[in-house]
Structures are given as structure tokens and as C-alpha cells.
PDB file of N, CA and C in Angstrom:
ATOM      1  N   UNK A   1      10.033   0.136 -23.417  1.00  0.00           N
ATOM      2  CA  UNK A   1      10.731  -1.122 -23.289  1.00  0.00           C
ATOM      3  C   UNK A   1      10.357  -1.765 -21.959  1.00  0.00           C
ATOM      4  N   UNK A   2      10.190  -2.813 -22.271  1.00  0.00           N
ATOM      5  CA  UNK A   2      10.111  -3.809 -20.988  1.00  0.00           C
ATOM      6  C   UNK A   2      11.050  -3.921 -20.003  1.00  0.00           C
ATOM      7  N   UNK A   3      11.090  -4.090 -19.108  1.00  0.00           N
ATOM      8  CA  UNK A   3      12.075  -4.987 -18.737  1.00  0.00           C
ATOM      9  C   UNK A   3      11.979  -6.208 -18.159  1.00  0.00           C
ATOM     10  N   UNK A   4      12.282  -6.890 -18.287  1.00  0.00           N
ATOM     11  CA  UNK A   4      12.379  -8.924 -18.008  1.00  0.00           C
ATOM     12  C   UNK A   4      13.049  -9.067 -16.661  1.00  0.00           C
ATOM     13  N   UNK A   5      11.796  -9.654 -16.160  1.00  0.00           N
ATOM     14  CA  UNK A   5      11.615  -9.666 -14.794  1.00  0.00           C
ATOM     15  C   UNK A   5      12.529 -11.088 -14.676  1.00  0.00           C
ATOM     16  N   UNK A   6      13.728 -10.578 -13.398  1.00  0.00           N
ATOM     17  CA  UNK A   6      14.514 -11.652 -13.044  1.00  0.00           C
ATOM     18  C   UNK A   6      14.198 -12.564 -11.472  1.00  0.00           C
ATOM     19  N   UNK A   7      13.939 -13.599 -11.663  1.00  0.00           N
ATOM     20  CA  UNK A   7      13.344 -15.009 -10.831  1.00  0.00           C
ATOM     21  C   UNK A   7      14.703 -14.465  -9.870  1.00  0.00           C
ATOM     22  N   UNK A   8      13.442 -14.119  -8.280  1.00  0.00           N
ATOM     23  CA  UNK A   8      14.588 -14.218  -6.873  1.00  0.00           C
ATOM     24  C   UNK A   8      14.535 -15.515  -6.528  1.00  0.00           C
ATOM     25  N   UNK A   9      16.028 -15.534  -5.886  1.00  0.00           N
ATOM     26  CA  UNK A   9      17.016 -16.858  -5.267  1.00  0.00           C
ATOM     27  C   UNK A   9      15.679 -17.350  -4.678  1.00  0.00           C
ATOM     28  N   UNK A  10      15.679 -18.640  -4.448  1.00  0.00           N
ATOM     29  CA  UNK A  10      14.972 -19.571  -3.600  1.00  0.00           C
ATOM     30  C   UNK A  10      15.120 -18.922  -2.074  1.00  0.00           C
ATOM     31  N   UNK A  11      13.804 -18.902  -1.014  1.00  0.00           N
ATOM     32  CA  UNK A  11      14.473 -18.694   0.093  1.00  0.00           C
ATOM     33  C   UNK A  11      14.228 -19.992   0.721  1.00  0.00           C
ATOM     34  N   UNK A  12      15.791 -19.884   1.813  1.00  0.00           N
ATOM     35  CA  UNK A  12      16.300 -21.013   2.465  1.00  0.00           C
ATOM     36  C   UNK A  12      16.185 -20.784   3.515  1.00  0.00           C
ATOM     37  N   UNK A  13      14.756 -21.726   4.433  1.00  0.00           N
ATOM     38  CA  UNK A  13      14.417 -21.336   5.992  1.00  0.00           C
ATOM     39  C   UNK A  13      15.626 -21.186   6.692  1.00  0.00           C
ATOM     40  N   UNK A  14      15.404 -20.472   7.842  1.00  0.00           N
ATOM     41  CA  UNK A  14      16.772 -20.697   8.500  1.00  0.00           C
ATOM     42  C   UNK A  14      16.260 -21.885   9.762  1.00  0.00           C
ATOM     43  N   UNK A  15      17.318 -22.998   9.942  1.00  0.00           N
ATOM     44  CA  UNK A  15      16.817 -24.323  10.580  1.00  0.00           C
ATOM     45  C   UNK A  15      16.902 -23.706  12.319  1.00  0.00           C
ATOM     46  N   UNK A  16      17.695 -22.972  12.407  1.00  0.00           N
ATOM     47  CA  UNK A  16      17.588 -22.357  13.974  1.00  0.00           C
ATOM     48  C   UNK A  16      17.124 -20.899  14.004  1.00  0.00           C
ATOM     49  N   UNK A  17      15.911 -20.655  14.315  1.00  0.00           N
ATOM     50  CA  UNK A  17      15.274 -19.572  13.989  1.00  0.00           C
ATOM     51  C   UNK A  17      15.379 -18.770  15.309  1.00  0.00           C
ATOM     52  N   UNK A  18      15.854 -17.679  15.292  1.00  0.00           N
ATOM     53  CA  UNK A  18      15.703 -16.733  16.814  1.00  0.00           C
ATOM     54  C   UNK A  18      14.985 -16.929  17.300  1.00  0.00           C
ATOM     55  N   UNK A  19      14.973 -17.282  18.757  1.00  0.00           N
ATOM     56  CA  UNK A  19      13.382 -16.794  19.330  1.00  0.00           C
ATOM     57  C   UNK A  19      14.127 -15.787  20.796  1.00  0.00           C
ATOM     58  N   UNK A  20      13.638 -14.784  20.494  1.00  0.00           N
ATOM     59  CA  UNK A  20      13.638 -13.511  21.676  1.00  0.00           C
ATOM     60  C   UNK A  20      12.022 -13.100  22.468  1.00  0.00           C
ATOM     61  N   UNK A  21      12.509 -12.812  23.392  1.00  0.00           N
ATOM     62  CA  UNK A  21      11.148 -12.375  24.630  1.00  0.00           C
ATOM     63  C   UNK A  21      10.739 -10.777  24.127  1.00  0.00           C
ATOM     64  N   UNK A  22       9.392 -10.854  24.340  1.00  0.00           N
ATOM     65  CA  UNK A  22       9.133  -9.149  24.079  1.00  0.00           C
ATOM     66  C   UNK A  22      10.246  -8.475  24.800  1.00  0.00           C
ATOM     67  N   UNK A  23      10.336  -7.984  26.230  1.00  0.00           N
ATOM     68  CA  UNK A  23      11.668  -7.271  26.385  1.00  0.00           C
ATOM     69  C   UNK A  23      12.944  -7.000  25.431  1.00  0.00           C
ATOM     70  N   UNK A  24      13.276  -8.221  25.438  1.00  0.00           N
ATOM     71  CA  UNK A  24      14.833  -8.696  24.335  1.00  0.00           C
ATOM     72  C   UNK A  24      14.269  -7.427  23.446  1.00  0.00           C
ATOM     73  N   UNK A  25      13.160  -7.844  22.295  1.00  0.00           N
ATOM     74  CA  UNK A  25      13.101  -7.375  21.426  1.00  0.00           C
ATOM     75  C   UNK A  25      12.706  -5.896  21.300  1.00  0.00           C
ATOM     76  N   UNK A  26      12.117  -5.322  22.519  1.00  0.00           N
ATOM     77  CA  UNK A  26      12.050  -4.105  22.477  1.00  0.00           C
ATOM     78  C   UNK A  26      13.358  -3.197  22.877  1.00  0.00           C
ATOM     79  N   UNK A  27      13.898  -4.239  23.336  1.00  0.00           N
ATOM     80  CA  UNK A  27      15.433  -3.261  23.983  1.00  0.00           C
ATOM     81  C   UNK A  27      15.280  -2.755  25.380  1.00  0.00           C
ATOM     82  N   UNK A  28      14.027  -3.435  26.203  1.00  0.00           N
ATOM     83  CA  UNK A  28      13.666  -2.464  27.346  1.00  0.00           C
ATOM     84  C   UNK A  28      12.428  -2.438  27.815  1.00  0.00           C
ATOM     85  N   UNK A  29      11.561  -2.613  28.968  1.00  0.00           N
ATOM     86  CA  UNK A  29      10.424  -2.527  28.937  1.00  0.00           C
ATOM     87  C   UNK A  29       9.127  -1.730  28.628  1.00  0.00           C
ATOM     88  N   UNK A  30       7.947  -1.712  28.791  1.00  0.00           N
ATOM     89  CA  UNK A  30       6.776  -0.777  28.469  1.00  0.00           C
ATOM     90  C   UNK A  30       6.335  -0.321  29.409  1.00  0.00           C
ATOM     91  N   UNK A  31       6.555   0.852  30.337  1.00  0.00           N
ATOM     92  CA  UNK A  31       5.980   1.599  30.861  1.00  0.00           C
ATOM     93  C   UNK A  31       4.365   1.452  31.041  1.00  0.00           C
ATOM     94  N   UNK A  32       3.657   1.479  32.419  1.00  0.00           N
ATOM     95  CA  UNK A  32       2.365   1.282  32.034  1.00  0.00           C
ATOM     96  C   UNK A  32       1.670   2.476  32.391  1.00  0.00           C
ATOM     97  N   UNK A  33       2.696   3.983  32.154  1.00  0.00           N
ATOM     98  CA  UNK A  33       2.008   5.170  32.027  1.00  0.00           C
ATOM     99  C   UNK A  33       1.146   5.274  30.707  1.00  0.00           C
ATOM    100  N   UNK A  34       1.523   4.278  29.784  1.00  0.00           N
ATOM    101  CA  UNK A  34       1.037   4.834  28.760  1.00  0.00           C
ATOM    102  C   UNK A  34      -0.797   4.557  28.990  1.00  0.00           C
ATOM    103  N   UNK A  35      -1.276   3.730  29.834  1.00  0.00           N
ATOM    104  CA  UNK A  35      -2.316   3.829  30.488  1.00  0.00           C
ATOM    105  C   UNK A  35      -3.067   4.888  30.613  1.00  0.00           C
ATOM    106  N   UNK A  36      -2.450   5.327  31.638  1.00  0.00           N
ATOM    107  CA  UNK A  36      -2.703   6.354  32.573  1.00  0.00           C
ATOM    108  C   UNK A  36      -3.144   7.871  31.327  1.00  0.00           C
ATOM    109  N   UNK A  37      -2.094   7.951  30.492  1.00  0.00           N
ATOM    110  CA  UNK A  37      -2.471   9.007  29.693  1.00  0.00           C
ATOM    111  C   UNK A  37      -3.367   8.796  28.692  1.00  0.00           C
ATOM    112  N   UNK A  38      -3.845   7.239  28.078  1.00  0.00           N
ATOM    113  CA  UNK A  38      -4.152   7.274  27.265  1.00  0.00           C
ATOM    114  C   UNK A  38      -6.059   7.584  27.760  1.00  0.00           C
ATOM    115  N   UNK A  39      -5.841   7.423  29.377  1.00  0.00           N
ATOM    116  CA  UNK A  39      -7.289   7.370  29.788  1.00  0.00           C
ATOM    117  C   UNK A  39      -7.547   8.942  30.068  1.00  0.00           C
ATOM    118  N   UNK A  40      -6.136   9.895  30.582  1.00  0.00           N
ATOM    119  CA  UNK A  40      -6.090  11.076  30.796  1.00  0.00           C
ATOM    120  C   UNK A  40      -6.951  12.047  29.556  1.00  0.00           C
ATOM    121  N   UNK A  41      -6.082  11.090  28.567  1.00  0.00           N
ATOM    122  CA  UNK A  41      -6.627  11.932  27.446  1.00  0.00           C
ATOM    123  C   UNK A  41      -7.902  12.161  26.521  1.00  0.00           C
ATOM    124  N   UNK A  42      -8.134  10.560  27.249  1.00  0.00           N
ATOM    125  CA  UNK A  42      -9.567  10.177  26.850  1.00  0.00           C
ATOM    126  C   UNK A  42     -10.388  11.547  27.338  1.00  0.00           C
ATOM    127  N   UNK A  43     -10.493  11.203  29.177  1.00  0.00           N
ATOM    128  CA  UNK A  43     -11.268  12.048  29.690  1.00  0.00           C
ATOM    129  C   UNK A  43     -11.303  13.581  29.208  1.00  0.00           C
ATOM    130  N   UNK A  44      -9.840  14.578  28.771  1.00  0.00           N
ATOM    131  CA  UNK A  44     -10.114  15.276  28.834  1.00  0.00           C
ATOM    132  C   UNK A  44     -10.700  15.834  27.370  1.00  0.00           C
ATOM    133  N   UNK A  45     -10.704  14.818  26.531  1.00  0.00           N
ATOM    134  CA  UNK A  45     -11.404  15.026  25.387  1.00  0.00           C
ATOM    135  C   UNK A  45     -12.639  15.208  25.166  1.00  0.00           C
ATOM    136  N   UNK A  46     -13.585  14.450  25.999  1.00  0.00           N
ATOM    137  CA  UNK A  46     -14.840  14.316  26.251  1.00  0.00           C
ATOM    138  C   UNK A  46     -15.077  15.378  27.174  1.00  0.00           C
ATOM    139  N   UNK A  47     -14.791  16.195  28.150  1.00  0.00           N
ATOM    140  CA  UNK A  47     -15.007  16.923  28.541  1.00  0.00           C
ATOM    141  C   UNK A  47     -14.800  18.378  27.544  1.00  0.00           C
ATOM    142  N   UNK A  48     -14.025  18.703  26.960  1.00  0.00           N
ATOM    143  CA  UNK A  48     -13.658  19.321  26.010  1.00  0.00           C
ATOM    144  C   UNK A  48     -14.980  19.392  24.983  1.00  0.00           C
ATOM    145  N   UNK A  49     -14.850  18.624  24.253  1.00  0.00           N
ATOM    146  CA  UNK A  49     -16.331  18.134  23.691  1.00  0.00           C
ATOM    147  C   UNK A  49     -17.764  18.216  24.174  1.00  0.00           C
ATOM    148  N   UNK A  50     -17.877  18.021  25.240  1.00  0.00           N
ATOM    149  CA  UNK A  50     -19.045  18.513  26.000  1.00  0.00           C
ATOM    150  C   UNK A  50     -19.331  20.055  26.511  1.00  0.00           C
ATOM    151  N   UNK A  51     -17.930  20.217  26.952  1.00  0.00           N
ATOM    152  CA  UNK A  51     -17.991  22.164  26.623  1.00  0.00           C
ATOM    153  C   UNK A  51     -18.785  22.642  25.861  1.00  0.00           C
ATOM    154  N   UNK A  52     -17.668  22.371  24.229  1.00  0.00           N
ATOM    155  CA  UNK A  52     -18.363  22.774  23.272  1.00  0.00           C
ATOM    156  C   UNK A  52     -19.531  22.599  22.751  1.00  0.00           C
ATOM    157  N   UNK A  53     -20.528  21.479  23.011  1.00  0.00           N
ATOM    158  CA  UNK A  53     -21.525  21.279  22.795  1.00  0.00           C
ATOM    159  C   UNK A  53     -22.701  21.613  23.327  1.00  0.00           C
ATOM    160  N   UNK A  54     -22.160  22.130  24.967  1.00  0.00           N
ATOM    161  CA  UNK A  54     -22.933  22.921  25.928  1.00  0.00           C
ATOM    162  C   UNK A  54     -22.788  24.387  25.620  1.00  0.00           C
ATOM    163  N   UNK A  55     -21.787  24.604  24.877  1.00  0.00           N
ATOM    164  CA  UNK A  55     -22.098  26.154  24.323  1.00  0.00           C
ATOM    165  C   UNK A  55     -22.511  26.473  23.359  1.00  0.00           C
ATOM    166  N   UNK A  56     -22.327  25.764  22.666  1.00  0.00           N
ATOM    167  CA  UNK A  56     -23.157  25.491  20.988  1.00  0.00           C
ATOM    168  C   UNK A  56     -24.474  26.006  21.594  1.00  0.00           C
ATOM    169  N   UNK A  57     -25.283  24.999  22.452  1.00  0.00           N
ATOM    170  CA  UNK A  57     -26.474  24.999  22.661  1.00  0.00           C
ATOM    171  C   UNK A  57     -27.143  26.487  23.116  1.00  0.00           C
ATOM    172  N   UNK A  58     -26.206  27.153  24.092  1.00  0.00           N
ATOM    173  CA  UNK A  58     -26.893  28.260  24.426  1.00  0.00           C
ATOM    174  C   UNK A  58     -26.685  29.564  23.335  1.00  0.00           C
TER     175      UNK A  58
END
């Protein structure tokens, strides 16, 4: 059996639309450690990786 697809309500813009600041909307600011680790982690990946590839070899 089918079922018969029922037509949703019209949507009705809203005429005063929120506008919030990144902060507002995060609840709080962004830390700019996440930097710091994301380069930490970079590096120690590639080093990691190069280990292994320097031992592979011998």
C-alpha cells in the first residue's frame, strides 16, 4: 500500500530574522590552541612516518 503523500504548510519567512555574532552563537569563544595542536600534530606525524620509512628501508 501506498501511502499519499500529504502537501507541508507553506513556509512563512520570518520578517525579523535573528542575527547573532559568531561568539553569541557559539556560546563562547575559540581558543587559538587549536592551532598550535593542529600543527603539533601535523609535525609529529610526519616525523613518525619518516621513522617508519627510514626503517622500512634498512
Amino acid at each position: 500500500m501506498a501511502m499519499a503523500e500529504t502537501p507541508l504548510p507553506p513556509v512563512d519567512p520570518d520578517p525579523h530574522p535573528m542575527h547573532r555574532s559568531t561568539d553569541e552563537t557559539r556560546a563562547g569563544t575559540t581558543p587559538h590552541i587549536v592551532r598550535y595542536v593542529l600543527g603539533i600534530s601535523l609535525a609529529l606525524a610526519l616525523v613518525v612516518m619518516t621513522i617508519i620509512y627510514l626503517w622500512g628501508i634498512t
